[in-house]
C-alpha atoms as a PDB file:
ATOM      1  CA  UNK A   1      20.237 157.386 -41.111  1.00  0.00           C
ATOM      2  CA  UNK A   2      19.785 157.701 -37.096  1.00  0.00           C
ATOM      3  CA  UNK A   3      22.149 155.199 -35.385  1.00  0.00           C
ATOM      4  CA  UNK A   4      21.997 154.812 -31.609  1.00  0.00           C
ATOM      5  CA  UNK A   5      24.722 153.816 -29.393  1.00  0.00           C
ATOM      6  CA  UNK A   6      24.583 152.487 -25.889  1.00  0.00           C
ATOM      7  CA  UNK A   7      27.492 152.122 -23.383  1.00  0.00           C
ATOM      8  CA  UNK A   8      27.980 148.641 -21.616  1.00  0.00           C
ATOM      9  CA  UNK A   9      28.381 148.348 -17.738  1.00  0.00           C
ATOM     10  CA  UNK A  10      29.645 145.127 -16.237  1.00  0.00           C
ATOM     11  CA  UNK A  11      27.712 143.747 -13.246  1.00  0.00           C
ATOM     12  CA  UNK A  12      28.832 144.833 -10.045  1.00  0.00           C
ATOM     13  CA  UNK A  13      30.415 142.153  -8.113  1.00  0.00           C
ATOM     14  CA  UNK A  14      28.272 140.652  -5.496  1.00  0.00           C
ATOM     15  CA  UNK A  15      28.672 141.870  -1.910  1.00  0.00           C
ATOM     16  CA  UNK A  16      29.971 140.135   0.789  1.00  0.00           C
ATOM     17  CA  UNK A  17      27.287 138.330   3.005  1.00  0.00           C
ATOM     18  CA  UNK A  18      27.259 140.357   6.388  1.00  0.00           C
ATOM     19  CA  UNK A  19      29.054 139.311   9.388  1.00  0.00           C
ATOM     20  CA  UNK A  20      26.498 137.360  11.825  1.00  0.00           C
ATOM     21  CA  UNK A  21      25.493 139.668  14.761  1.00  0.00           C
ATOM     22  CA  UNK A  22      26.601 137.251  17.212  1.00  0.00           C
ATOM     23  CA  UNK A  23      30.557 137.413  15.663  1.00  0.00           C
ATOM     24  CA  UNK A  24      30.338 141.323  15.897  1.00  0.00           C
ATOM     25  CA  UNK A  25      28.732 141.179  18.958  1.00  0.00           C
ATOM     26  CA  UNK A  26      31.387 138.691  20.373  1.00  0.00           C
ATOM     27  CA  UNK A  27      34.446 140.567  18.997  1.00  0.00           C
ATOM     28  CA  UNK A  28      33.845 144.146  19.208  1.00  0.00           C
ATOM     29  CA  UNK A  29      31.952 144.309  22.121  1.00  0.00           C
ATOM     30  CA  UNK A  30      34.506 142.722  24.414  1.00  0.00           C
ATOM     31  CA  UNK A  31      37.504 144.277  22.400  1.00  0.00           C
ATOM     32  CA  UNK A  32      35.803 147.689  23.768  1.00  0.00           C
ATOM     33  CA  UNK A  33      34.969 147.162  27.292  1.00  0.00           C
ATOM     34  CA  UNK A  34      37.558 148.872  29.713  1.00  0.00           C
ATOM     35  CA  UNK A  35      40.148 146.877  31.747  1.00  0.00           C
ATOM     36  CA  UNK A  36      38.050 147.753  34.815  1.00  0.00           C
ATOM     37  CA  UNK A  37      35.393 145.931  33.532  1.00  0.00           C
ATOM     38  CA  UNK A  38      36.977 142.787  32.272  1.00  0.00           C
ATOM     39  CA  UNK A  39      38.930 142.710  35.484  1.00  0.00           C
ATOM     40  CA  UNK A  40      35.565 142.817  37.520  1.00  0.00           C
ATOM     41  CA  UNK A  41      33.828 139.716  35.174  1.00  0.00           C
ATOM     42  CA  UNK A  42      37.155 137.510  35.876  1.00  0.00           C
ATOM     43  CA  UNK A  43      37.049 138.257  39.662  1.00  0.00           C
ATOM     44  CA  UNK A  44      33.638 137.089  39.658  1.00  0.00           C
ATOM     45  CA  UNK A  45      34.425 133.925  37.840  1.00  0.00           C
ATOM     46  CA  UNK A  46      35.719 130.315  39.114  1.00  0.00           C
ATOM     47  CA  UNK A  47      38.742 128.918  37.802  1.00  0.00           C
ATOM     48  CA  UNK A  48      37.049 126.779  35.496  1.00  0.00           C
ATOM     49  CA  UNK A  49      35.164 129.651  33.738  1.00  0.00           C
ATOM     50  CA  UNK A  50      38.227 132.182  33.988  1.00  0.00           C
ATOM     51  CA  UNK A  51      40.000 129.633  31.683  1.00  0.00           C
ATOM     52  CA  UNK A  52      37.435 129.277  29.405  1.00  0.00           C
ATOM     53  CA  UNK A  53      37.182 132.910  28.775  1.00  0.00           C
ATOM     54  CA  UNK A  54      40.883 132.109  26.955  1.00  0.00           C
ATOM     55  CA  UNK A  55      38.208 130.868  24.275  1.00  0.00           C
ATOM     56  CA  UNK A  56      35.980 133.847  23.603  1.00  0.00           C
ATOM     57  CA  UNK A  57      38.514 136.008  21.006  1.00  0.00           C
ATOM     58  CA  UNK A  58      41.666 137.069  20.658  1.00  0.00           C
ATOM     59  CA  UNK A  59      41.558 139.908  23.165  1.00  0.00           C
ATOM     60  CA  UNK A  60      40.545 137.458  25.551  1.00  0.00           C
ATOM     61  CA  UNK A  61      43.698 134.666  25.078  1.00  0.00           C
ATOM     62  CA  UNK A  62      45.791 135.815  27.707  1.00  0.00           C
ATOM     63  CA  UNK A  63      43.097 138.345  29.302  1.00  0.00           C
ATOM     64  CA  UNK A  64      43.206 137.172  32.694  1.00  0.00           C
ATOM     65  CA  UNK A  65      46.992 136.805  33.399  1.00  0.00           C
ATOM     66  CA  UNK A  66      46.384 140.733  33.665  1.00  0.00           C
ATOM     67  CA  UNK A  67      43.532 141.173  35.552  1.00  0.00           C
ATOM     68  CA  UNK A  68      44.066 143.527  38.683  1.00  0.00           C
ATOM     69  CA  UNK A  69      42.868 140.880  41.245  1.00  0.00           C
ATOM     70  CA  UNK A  70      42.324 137.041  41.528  1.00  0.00           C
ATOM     71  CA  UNK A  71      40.215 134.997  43.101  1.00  0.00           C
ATOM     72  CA  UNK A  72      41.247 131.165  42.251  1.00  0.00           C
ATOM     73  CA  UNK A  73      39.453 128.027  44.077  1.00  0.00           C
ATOM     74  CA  UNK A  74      41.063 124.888  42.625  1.00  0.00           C
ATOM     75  CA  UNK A  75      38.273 122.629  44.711  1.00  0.00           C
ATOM     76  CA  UNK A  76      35.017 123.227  46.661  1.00  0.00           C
ATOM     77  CA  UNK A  77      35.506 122.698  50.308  1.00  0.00           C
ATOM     78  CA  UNK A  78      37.429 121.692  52.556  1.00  0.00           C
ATOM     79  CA  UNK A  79      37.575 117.897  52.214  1.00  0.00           C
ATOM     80  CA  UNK A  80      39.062 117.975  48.360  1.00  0.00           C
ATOM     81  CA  UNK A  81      42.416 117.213  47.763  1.00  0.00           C
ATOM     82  CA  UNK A  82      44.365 120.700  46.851  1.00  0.00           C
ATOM     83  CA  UNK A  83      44.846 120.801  43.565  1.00  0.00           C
ATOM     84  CA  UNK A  84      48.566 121.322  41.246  1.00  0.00           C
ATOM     85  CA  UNK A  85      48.348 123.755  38.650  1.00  0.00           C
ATOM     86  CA  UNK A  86      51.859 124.839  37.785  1.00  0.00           C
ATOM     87  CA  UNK A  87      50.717 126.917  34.698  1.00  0.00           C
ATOM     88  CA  UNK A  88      48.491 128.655  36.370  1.00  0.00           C
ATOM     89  CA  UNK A  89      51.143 129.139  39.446  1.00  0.00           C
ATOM     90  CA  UNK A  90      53.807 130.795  37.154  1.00  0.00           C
ATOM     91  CA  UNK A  91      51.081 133.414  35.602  1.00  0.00           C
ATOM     92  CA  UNK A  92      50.586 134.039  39.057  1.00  0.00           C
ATOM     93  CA  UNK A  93      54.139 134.951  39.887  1.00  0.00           C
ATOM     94  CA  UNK A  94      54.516 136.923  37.054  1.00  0.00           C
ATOM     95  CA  UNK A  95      51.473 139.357  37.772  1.00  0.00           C
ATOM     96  CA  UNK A  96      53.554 141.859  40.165  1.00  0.00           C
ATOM     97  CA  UNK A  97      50.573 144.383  39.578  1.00  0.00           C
ATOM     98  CA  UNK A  98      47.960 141.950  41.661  1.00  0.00           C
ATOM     99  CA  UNK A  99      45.919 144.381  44.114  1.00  0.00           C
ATOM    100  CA  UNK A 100      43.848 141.502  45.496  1.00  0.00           C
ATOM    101  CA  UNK A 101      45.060 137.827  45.455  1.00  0.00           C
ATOM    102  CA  UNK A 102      42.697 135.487  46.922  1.00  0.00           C
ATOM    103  CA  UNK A 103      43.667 131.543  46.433  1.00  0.00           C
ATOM    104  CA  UNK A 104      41.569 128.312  47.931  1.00  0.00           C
ATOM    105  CA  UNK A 105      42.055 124.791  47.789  1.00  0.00           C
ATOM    106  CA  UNK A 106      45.628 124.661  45.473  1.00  0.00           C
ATOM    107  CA  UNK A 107      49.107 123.662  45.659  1.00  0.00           C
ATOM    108  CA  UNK A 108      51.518 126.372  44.543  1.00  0.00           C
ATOM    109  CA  UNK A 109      55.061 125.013  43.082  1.00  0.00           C
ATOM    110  CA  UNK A 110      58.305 127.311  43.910  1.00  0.00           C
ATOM    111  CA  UNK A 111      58.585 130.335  41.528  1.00  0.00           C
ATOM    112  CA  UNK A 112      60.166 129.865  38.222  1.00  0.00           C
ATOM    113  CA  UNK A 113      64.081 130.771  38.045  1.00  0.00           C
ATOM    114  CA  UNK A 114      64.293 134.244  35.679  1.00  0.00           C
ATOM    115  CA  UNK A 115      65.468 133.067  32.670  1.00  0.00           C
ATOM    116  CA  UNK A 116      68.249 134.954  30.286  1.00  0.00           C
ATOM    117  CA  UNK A 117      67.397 138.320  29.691  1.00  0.00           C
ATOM    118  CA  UNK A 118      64.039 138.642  31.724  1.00  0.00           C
ATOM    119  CA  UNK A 119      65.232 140.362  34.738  1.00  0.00           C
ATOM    120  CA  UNK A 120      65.642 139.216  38.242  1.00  0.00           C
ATOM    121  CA  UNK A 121      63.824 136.473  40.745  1.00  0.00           C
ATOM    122  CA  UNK A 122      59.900 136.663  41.775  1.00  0.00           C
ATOM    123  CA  UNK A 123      60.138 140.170  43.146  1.00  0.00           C
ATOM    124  CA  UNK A 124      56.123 139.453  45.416  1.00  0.00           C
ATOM    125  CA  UNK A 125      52.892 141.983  44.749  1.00  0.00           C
ATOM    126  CA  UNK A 126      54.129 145.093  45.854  1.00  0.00           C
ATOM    127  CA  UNK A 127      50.456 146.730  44.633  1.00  0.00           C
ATOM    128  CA  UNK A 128      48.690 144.193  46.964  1.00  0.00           C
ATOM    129  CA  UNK A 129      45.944 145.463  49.725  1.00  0.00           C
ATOM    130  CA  UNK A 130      44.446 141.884  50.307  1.00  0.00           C
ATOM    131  CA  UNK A 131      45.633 138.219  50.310  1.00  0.00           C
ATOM    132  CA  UNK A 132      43.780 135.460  51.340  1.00  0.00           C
ATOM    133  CA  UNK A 133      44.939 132.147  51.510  1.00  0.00           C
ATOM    134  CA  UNK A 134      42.850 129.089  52.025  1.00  0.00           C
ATOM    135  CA  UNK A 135      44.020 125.770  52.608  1.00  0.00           C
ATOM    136  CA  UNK A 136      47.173 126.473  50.182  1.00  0.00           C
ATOM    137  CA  UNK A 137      50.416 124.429  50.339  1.00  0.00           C
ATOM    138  CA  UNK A 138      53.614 125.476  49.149  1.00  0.00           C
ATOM    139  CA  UNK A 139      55.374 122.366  49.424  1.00  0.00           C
ATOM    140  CA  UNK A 140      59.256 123.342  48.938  1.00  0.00           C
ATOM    141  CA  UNK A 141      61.990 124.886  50.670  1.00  0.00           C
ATOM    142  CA  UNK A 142      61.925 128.265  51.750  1.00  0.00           C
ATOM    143  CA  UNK A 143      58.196 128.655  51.062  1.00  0.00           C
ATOM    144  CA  UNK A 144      57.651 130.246  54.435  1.00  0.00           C
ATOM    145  CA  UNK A 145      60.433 132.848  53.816  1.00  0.00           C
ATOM    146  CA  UNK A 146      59.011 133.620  50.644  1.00  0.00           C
ATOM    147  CA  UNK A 147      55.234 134.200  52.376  1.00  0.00           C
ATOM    148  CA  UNK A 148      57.130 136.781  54.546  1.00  0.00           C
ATOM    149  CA  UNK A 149      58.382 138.532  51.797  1.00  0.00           C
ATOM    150  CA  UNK A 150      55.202 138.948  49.637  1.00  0.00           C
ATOM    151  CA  UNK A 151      53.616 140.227  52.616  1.00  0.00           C
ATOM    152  CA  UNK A 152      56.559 142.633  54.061  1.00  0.00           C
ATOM    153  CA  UNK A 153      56.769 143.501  50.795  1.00  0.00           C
ATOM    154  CA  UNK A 154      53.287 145.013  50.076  1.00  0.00           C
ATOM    155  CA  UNK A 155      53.467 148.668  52.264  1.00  0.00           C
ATOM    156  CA  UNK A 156      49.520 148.931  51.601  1.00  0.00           C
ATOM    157  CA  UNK A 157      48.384 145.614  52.750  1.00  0.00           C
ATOM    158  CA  UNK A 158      45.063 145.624  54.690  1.00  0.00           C
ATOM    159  CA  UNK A 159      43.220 142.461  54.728  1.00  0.00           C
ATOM    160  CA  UNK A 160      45.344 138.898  55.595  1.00  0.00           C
ATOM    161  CA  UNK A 161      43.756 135.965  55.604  1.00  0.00           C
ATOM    162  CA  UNK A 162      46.123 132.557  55.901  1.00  0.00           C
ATOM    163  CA  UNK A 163      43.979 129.699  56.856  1.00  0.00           C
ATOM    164  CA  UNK A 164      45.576 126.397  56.836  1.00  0.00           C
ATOM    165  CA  UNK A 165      48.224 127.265  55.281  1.00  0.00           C
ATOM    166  CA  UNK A 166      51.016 124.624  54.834  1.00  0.00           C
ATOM    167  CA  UNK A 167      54.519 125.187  53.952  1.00  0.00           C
ATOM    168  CA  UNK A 168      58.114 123.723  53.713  1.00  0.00           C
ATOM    169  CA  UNK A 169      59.053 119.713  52.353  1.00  0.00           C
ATOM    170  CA  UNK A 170      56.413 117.714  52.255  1.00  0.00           C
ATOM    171  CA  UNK A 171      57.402 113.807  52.081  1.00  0.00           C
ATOM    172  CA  UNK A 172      54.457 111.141  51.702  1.00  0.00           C
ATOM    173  CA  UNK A 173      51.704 113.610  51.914  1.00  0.00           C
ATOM    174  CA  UNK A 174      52.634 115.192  55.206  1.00  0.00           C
ATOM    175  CA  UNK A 175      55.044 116.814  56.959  1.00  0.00           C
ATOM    176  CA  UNK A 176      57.875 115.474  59.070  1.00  0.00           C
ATOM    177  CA  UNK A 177      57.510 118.027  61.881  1.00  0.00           C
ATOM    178  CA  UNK A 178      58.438 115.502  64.774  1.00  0.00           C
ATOM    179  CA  UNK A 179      61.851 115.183  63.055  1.00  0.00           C
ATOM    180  CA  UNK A 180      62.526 118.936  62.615  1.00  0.00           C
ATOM    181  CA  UNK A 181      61.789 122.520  63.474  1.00  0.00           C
ATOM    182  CA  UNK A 182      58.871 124.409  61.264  1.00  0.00           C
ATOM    183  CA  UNK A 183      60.715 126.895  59.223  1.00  0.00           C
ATOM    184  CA  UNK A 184      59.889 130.344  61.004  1.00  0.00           C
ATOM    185  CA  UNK A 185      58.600 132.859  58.966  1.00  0.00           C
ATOM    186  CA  UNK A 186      56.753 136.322  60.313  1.00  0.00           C
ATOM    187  CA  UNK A 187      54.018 138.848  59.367  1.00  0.00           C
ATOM    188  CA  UNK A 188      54.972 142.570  59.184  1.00  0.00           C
ATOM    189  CA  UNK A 189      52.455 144.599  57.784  1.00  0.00           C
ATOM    190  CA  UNK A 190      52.293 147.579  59.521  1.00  0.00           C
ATOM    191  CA  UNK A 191      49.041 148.975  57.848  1.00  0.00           C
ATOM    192  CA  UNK A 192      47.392 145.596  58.474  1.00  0.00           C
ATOM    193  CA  UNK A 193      43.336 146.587  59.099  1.00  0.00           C
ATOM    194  CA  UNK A 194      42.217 143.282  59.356  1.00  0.00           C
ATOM    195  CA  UNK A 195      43.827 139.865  60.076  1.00  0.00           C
ATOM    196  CA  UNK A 196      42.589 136.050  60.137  1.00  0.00           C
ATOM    197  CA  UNK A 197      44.917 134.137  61.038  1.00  0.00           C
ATOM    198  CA  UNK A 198      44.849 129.546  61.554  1.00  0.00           C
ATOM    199  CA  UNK A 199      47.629 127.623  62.286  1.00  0.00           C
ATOM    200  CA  UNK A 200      47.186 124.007  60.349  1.00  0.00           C
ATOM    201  CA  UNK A 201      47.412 121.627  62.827  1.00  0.00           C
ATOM    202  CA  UNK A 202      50.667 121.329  62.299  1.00  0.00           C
ATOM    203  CA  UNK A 203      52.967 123.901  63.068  1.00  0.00           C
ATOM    204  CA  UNK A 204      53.681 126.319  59.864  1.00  0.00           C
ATOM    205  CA  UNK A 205      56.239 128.309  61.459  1.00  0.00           C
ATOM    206  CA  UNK A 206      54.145 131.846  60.954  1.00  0.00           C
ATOM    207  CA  UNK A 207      54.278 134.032  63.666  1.00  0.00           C
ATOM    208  CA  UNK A 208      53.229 137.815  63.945  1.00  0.00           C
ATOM    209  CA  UNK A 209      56.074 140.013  64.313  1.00  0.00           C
ATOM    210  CA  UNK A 210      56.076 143.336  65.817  1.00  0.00           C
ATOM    211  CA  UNK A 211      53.266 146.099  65.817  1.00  0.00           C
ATOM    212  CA  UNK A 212      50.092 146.218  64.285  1.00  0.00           C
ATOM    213  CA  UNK A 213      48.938 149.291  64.902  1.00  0.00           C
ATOM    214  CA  UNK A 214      45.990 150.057  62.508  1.00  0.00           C
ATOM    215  CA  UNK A 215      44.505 146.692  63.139  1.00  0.00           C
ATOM    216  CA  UNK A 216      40.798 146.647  63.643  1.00  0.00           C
ATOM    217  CA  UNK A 217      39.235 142.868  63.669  1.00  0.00           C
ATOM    218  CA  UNK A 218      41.258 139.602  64.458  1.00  0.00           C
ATOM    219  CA  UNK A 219      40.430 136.057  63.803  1.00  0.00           C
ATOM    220  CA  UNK A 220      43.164 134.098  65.473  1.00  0.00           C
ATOM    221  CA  UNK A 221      43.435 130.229  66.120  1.00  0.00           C
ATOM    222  CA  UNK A 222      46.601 128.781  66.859  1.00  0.00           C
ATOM    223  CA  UNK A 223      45.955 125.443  68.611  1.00  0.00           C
ATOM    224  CA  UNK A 224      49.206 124.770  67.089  1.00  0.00           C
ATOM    225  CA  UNK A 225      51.536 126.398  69.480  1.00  0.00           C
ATOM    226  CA  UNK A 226      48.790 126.995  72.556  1.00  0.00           C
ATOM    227  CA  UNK A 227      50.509 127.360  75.414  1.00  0.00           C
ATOM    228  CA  UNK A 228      54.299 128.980  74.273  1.00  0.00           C
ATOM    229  CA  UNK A 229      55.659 132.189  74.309  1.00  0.00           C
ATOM    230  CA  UNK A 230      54.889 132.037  70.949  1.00  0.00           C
ATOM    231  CA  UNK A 231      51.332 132.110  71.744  1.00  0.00           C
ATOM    232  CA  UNK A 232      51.025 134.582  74.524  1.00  0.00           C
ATOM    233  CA  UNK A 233      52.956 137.064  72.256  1.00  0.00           C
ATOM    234  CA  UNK A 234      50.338 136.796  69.523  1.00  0.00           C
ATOM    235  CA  UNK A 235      47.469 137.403  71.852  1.00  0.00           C
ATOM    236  CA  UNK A 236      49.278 140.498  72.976  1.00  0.00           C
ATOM    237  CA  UNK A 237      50.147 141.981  69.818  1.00  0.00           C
ATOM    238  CA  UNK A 238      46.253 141.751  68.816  1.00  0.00           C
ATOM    239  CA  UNK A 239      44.398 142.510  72.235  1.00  0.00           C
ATOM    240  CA  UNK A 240      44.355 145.945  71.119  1.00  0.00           C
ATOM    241  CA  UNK A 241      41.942 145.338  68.194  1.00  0.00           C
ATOM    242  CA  UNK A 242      38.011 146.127  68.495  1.00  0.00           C
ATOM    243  CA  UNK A 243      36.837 142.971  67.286  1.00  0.00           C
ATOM    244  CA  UNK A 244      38.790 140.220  68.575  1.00  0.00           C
ATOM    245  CA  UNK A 245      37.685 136.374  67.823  1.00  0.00           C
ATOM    246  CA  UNK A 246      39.931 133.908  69.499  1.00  0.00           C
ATOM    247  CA  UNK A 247      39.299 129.990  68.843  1.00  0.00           C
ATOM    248  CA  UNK A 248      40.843 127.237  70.748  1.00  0.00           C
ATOM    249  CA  UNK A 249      39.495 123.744  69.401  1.00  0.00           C
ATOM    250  CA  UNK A 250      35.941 124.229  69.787  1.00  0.00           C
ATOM    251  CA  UNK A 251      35.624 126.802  72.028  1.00  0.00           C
ATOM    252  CA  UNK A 252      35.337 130.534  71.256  1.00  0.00           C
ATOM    253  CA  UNK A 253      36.013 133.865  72.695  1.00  0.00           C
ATOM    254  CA  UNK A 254      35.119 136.951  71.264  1.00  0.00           C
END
């Protein structure tokens, strides 16, 4: 008698369903891309859609804390009221590798003490070869001392722009300058190529100090202190440039 025998398999177990293209897409895609790259998108981006990015994966929580340079508008011209972001202030202060720094329309709060075990105070951008700032206040004490030190303390600094920028106590939404001095405060940047430089109306205290010897273009308008020593030493230490554009209410002299 013939018997037959037959071996029994179990059923394999049903495969996963496949990740949607658009997850793979969103995860590995920007997991891959070099620093360069993510630094360039977040340069190109407004505030609002830098923050949002925070949203796109995990690689992207924290992404733009570390991005080589910054460009940060907190309004649209201007006629808007600066605007106080204090989180986005102490990411600021704690980016010491910034190359390019470029803030509009904001109010920046004094930089956070170092706490236990994290080193010492806000040490500036030493890595920094442009700073613009436009229609910033840093309404505290010792804010203009503290300008002078990010900017002394960047060797390889080439383009300044301060443009109505405000610093020192502010009480009732504007500064008590009848009642006191403007804290002084200078710029030394002795491989400064290009420099814009308006006074608020208001005096800010910010002078140029010393040489400028690779300096090729000015912008100056300081209607604030038109007239002083103060004045006539600025024009001087500029007149060398090539391209010289001097402002004086609504006149212009290039």
């Amino acid at each position: 008698m013939a018997m037959s025998m037959s071996s029994y398999s179990p059923p394999s177990p049903p495969l996963p369903p496949p990740a949607a293209a658009s997850d793979v897409a969103g995860t590995d895609i920007l997991l891959s891309l070099l620093p360069e790259i993510l630094d360039d998108i977040l340069t190109r981006l407004p505030l609002k859609e830098v923050v949002r990015t925070c949203c796109l994966s995990c690689g992207w929580a924290r992404r733009w804390e570390s991005a080589s340079g910054l460009d940060l508008a907190f309004g649209s011209s201007r006629a808007d009221e600066p605007g106080v972001f204090p989180g986005v202030g102490r990411a600021i202060y704690a980016r010491a590798e910034l190359s390019n720094l470029y803030l509009r329309y904001c109010k920046l709060p004094r930089p956070p003490p170092p706490q236990p075990g994290q080193g010492s105070l806000f040490a500036g951008f030493p890595r920094l070869t442009r700073l613009a700032l436009n229609r910033v206040k840093l309404p505290f004490a010792g804010a203009g001392a503290l300008l002078e030190r990010v900017i002394a303390g960047a060797p390889d600094l080439a383009d300044l722009l301060l443009v109505d920028v405000i610093t020192g106590v502010v009480a009732g939404g504007e500064k008590k300058v009848e009642e006191e001095e403007p804290e002084a405060w200078a710029i030394r940047a002795p491989k400064l190529h290009s420099l814009t430089l308006w006074t608020p109306a208001v005096d800010n205290g910010c002078r140029v100090a010393g040489e400028l010897p690779l300096l090729n273009a000015a912008n100056i308008s300081v209607d604030a202190f038109l007239g002083t020593e103060d004045f006539l030493d600025t024009l001087w230490l500029v007149s060398r440039v090539k391209v010289l554009k001097f402002s004086v209410r609504d006149r212009e002299f290039i």
